[in-house]
N, C-alpha and C. Protein backbone atom coordinates (compact mmCIF):
# COMPACT_ATOMS: atom_id res chain seq x y z
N UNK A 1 69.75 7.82 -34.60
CA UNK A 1 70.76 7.68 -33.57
C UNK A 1 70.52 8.70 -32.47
N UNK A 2 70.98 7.95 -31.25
CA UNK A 2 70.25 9.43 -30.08
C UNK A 2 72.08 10.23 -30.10
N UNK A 3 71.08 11.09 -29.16
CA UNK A 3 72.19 12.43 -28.94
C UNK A 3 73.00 12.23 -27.96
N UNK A 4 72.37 11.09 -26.93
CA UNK A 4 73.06 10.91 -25.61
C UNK A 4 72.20 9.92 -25.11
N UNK A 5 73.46 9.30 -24.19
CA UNK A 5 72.83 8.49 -23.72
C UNK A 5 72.15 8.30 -22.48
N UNK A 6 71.80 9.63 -21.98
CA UNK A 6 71.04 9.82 -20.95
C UNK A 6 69.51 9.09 -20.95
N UNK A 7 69.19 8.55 -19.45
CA UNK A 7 68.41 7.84 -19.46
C UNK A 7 67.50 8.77 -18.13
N UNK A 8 65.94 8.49 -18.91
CA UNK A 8 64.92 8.75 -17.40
C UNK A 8 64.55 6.99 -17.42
N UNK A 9 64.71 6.65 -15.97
CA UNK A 9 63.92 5.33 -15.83
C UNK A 9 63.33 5.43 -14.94
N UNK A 10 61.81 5.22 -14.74
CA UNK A 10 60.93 5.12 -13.89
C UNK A 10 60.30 3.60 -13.53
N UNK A 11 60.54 3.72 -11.83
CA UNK A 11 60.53 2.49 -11.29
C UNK A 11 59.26 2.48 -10.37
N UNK A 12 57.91 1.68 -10.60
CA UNK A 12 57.08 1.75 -9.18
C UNK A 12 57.59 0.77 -8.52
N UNK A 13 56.97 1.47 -7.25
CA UNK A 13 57.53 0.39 -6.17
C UNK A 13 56.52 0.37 -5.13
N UNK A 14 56.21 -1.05 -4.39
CA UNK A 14 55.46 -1.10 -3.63
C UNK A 14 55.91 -1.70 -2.38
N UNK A 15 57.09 -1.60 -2.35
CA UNK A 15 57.49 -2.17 -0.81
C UNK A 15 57.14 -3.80 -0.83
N UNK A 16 57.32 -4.45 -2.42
CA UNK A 16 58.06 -5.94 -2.00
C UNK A 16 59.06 -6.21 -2.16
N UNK A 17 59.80 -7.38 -2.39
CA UNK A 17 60.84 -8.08 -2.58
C UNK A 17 61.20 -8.17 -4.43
N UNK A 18 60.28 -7.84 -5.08
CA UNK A 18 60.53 -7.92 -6.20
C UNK A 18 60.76 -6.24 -6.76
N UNK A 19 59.97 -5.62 -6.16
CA UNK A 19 60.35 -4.25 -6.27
C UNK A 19 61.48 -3.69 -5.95
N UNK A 20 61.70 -4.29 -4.64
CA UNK A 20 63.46 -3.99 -4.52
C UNK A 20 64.22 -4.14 -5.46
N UNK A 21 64.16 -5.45 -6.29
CA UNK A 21 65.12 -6.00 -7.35
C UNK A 21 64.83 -5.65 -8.56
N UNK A 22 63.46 -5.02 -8.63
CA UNK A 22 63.74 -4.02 -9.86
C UNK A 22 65.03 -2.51 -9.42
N UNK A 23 64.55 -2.04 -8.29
CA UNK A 23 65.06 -0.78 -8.09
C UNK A 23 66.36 -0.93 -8.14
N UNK A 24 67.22 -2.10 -7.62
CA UNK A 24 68.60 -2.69 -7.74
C UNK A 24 69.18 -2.58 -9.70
N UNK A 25 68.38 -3.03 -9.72
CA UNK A 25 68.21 -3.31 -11.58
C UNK A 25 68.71 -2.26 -12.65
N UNK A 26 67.54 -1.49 -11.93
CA UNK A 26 67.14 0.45 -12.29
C UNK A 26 68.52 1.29 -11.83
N UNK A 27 69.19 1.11 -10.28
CA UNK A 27 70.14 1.66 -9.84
C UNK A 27 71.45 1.14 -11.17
N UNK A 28 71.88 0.22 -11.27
CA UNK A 28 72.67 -0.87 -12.06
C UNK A 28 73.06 0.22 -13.70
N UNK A 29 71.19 0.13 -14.05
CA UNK A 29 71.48 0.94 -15.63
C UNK A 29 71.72 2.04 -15.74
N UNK A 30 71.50 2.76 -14.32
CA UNK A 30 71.40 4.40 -14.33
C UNK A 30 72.83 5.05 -13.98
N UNK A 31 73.37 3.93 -13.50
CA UNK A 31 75.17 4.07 -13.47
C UNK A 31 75.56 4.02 -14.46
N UNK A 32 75.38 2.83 -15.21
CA UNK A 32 76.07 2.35 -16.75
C UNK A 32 75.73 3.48 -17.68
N UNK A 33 74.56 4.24 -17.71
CA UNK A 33 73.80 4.88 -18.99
C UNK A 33 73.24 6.56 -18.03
N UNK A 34 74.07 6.91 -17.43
CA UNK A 34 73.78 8.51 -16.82
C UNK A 34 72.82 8.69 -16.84
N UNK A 35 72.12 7.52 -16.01
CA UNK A 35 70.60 7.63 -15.81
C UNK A 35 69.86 8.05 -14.58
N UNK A 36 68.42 8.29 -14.70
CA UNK A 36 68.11 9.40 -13.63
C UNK A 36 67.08 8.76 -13.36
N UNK A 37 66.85 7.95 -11.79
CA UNK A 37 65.66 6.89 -11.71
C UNK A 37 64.52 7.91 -11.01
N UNK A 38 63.09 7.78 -11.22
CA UNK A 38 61.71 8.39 -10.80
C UNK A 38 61.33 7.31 -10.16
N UNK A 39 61.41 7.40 -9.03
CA UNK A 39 60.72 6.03 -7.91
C UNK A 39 58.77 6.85 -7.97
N UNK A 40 58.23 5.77 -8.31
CA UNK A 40 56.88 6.11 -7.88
C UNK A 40 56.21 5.51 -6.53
N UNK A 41 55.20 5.94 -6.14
CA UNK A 41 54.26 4.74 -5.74
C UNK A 41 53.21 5.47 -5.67
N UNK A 42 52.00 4.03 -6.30
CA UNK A 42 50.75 4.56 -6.55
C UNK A 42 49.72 4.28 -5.52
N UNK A 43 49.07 4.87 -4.99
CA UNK A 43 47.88 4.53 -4.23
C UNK A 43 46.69 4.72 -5.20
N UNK A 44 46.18 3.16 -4.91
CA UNK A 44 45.35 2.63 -5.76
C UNK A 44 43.85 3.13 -4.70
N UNK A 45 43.23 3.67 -5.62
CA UNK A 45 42.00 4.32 -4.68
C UNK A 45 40.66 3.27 -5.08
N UNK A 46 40.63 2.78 -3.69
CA UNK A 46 39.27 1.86 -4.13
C UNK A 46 37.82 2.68 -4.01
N UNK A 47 36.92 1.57 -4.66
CA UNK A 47 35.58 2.47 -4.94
C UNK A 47 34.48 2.01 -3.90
N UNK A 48 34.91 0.58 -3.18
CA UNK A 48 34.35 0.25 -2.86
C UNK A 48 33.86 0.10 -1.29
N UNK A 49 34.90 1.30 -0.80
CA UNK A 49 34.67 1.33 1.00
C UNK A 49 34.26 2.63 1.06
N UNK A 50 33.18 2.60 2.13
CA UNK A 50 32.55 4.15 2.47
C UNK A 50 33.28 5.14 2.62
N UNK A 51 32.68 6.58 2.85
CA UNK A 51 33.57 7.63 2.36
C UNK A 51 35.10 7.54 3.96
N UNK A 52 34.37 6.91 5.23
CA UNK A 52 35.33 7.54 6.30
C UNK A 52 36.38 6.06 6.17
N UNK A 53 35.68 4.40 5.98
CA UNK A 53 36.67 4.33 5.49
C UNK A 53 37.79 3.96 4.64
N UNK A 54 37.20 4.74 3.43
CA UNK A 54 38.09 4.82 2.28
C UNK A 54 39.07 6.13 2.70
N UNK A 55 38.85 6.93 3.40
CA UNK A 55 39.77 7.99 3.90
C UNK A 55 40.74 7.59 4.83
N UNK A 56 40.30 6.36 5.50
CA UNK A 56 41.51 6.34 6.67
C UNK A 56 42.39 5.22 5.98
N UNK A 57 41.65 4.57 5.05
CA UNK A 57 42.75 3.53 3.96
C UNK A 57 43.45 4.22 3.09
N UNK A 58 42.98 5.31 2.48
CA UNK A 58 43.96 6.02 2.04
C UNK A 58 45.31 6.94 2.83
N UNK A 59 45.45 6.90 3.45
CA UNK A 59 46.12 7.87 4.65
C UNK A 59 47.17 7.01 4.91
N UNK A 60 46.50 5.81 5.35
CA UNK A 60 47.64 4.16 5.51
C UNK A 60 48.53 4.31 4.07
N UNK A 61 47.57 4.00 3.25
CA UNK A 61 48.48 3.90 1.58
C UNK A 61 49.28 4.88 2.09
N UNK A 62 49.10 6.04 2.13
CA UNK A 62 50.06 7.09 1.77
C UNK A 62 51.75 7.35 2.69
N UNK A 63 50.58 6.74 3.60
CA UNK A 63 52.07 6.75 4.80
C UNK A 63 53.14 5.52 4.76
N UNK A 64 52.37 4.28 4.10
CA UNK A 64 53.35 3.55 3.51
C UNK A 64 54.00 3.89 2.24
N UNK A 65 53.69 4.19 1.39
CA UNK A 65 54.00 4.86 0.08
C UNK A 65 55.34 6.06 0.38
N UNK A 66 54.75 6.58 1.49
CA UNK A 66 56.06 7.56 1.82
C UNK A 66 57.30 6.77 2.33
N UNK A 67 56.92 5.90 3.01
CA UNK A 67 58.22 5.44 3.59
C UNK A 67 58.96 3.92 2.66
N UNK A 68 58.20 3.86 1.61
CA UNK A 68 58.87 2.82 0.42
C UNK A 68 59.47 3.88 -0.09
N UNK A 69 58.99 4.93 -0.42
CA UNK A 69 59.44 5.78 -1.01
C UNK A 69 61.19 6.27 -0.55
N UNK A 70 61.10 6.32 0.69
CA UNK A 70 62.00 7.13 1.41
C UNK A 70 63.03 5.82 1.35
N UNK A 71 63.28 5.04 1.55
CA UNK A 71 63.91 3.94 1.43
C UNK A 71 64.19 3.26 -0.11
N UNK A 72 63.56 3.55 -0.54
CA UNK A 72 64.38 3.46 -2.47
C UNK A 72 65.18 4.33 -2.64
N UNK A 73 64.92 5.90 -2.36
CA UNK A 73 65.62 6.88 -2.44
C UNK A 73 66.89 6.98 -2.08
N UNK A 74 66.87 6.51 -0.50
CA UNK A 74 68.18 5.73 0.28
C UNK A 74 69.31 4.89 -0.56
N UNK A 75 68.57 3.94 -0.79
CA UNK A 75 69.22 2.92 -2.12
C UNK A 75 70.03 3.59 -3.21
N UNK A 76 69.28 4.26 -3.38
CA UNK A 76 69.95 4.87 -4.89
C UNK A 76 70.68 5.99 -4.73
N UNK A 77 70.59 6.68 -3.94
CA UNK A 77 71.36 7.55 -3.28
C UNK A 77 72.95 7.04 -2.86
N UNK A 78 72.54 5.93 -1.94
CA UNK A 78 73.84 5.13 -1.62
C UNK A 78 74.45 4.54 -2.64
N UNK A 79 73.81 4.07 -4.18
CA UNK A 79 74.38 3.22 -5.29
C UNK A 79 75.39 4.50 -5.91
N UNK A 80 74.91 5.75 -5.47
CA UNK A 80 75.56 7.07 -6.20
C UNK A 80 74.71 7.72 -7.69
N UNK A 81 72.84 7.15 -7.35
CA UNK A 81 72.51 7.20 -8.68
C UNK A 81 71.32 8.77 -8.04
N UNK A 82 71.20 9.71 -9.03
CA UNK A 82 70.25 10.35 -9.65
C UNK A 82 69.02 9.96 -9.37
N UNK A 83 67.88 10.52 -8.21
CA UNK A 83 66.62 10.13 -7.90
C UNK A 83 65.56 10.94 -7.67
N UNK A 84 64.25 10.77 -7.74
CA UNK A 84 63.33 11.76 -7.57
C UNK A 84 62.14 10.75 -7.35
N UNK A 85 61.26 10.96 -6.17
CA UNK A 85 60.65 10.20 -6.11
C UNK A 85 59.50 11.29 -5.76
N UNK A 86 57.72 10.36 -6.47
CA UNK A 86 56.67 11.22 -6.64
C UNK A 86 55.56 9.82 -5.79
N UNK A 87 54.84 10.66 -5.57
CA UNK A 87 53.64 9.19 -5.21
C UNK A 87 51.92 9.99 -6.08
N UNK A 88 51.23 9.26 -6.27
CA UNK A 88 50.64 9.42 -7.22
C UNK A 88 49.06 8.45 -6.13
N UNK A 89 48.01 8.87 -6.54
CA UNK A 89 46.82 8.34 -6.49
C UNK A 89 46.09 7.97 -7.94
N UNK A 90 45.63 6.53 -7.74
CA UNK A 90 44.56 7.00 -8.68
C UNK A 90 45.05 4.86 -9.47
N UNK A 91 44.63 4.87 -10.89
CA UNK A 91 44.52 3.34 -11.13
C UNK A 91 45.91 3.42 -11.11
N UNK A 92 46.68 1.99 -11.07
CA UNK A 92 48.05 2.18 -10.48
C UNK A 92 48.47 2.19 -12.03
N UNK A 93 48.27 1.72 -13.37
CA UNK A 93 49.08 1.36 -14.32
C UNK A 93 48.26 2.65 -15.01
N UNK A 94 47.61 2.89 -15.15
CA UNK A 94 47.20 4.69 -15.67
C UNK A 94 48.15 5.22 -15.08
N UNK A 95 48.53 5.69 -14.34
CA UNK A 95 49.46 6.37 -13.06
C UNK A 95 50.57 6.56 -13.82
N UNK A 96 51.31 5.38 -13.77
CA UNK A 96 52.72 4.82 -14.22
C UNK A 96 52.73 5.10 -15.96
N UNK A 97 51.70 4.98 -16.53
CA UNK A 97 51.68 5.69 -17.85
C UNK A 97 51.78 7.09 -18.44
N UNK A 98 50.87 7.70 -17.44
CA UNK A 98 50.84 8.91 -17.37
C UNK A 98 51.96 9.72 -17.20
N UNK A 99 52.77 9.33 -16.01
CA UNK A 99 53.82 9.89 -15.77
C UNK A 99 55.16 9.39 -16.48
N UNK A 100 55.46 8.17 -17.32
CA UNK A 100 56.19 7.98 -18.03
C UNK A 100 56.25 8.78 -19.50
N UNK A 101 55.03 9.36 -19.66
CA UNK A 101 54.79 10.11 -20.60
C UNK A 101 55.53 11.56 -20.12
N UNK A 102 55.00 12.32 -18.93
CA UNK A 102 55.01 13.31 -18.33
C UNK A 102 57.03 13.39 -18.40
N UNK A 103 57.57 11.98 -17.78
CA UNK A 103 59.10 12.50 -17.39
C UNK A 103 59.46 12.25 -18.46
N UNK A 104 58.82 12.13 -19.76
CA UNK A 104 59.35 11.14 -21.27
C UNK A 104 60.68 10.26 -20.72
N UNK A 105 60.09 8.77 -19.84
CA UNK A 105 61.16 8.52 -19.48
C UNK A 105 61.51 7.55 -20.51
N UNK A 106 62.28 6.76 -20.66
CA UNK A 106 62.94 5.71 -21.36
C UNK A 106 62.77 4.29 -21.54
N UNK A 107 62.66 3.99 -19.93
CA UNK A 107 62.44 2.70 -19.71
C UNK A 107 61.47 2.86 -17.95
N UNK A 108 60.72 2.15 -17.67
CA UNK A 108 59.98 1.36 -16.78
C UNK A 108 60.64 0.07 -16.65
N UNK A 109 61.33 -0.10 -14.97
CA UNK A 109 61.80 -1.24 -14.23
C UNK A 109 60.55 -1.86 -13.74
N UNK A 110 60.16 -2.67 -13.54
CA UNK A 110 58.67 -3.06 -12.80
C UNK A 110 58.94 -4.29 -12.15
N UNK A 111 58.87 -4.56 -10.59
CA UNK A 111 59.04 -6.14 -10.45
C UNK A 111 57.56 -7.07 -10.94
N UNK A 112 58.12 -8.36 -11.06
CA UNK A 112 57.19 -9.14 -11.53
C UNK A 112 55.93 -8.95 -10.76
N UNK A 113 56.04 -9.12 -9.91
CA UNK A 113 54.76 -9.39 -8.73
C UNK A 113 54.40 -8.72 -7.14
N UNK A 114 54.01 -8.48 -6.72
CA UNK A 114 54.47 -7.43 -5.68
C UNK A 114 53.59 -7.53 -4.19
N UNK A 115 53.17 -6.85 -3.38
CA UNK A 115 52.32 -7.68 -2.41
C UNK A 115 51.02 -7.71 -2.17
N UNK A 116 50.50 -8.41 -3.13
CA UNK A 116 48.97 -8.99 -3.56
C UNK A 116 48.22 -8.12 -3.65
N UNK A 117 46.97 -7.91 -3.09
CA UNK A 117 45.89 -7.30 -3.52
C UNK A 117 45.41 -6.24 -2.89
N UNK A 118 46.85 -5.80 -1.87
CA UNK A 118 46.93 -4.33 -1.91
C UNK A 118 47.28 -3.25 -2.23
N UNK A 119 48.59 -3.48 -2.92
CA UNK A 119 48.84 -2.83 -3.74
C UNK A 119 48.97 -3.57 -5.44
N UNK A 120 48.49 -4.63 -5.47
CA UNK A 120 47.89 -4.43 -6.93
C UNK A 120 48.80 -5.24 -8.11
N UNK A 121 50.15 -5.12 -7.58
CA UNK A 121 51.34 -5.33 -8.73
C UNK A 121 51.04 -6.91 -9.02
N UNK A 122 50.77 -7.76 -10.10
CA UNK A 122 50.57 -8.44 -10.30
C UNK A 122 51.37 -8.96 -12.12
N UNK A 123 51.79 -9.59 -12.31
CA UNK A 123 52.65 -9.76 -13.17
C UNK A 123 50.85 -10.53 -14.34
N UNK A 124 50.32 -9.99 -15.14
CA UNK A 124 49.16 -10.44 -16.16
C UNK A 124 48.33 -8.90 -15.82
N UNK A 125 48.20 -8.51 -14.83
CA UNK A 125 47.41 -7.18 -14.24
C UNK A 125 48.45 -6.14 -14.35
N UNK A 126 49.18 -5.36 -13.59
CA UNK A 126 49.60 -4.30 -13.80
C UNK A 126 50.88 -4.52 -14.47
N UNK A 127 51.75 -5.37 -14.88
CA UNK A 127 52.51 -5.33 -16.27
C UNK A 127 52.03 -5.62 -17.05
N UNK A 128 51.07 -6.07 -17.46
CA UNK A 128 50.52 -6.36 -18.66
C UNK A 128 49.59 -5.36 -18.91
N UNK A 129 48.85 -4.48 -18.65
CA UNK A 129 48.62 -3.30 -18.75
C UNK A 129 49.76 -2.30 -19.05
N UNK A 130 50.62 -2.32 -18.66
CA UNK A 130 52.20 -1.38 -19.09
C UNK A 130 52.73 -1.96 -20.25
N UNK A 131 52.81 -3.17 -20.35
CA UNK A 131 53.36 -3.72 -21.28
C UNK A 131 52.72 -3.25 -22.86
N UNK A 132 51.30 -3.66 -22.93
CA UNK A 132 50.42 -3.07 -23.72
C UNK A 132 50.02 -1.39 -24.34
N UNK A 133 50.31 -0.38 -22.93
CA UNK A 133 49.94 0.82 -22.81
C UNK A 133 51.34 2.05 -22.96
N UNK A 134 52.46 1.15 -22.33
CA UNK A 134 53.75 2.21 -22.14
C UNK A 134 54.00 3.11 -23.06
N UNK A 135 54.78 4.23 -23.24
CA UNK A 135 54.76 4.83 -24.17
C UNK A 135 56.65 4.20 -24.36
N UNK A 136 57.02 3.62 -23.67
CA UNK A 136 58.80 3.27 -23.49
C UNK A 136 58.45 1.82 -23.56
N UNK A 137 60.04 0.98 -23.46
CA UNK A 137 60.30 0.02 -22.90
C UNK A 137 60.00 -0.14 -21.59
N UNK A 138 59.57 -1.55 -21.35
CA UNK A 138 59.39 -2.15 -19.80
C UNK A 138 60.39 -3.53 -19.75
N UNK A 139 61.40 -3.49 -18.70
CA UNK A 139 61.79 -4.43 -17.94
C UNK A 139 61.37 -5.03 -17.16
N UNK A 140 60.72 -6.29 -16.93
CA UNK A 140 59.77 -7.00 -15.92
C UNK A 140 61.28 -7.73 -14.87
N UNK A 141 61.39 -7.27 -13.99
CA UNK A 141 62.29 -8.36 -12.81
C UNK A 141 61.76 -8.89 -12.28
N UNK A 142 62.21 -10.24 -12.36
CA UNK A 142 62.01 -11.32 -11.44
C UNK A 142 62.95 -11.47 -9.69
């Protein structure tokens, strides 16, 4: 039996429409269960563009990443929920493992699918890698 029902839930987010409705989701349980949401976002570092520009694609990631970021935060802030948001480089579902380990969070919100093949979120690809790997529960939103 736990001690409390405090919750870490960690949510990536990539600035789609399904990510939103996880973070809605995430805001929802973290009210109900004195929970404390970790907004991520991962910049997925490709291998395959030269060094200047894989540097100026990364810079883009990051500056979008900041401002999904800054706008979940908003959200949850306004729902009245507990937030901390980190951005992370590197494979996106290593990432999200790693650090679910790191905040020993509870649960992973994840939307199903997210915006294609730039940032990666793919409902068989990066939940199903979490699904398989998590060290917690995963909620997949649709």
């Amino acid at each position: 039996m736990r001690k409390s029902l405090y919750m870490n839930i960690l949510v990536p987010l990539d600035g789609s429409e399904n990510s939103q409705k996880a973070l809605l989701q995430a805001c929802d349980l973290a009210k109900n269960h004195q929970g404390h949401l970790v907004l991520v976002y991962v910049v997925d570092k490709p291998l395959s563009l030269n060094l200047l520009d894989r540097k100026e694609y990364l810079g883009i990631l990051r500056k979008f990443g900041n401002k999904v970021l800054i706008k979940g935060k908003e959200i949850a802030k306004n729902q009245g929920v507990d937030v901390t948001t980190i951005i992370k480089e590197g494979n996106i579902s290593n990432e999200i493992v790693k650090l679910a380990r790191n905040k020993k969070c509870n649960l992973i919100i994840v939307g199903s699918k997210g915006l294609g093949k730039t940032a990666r979120f793919f409902l068989g690809s990066v939940s199903s890698k979490l699904a398989n790997n998590s060290p917690c529960s995963i909620l997949i939103v649709k």
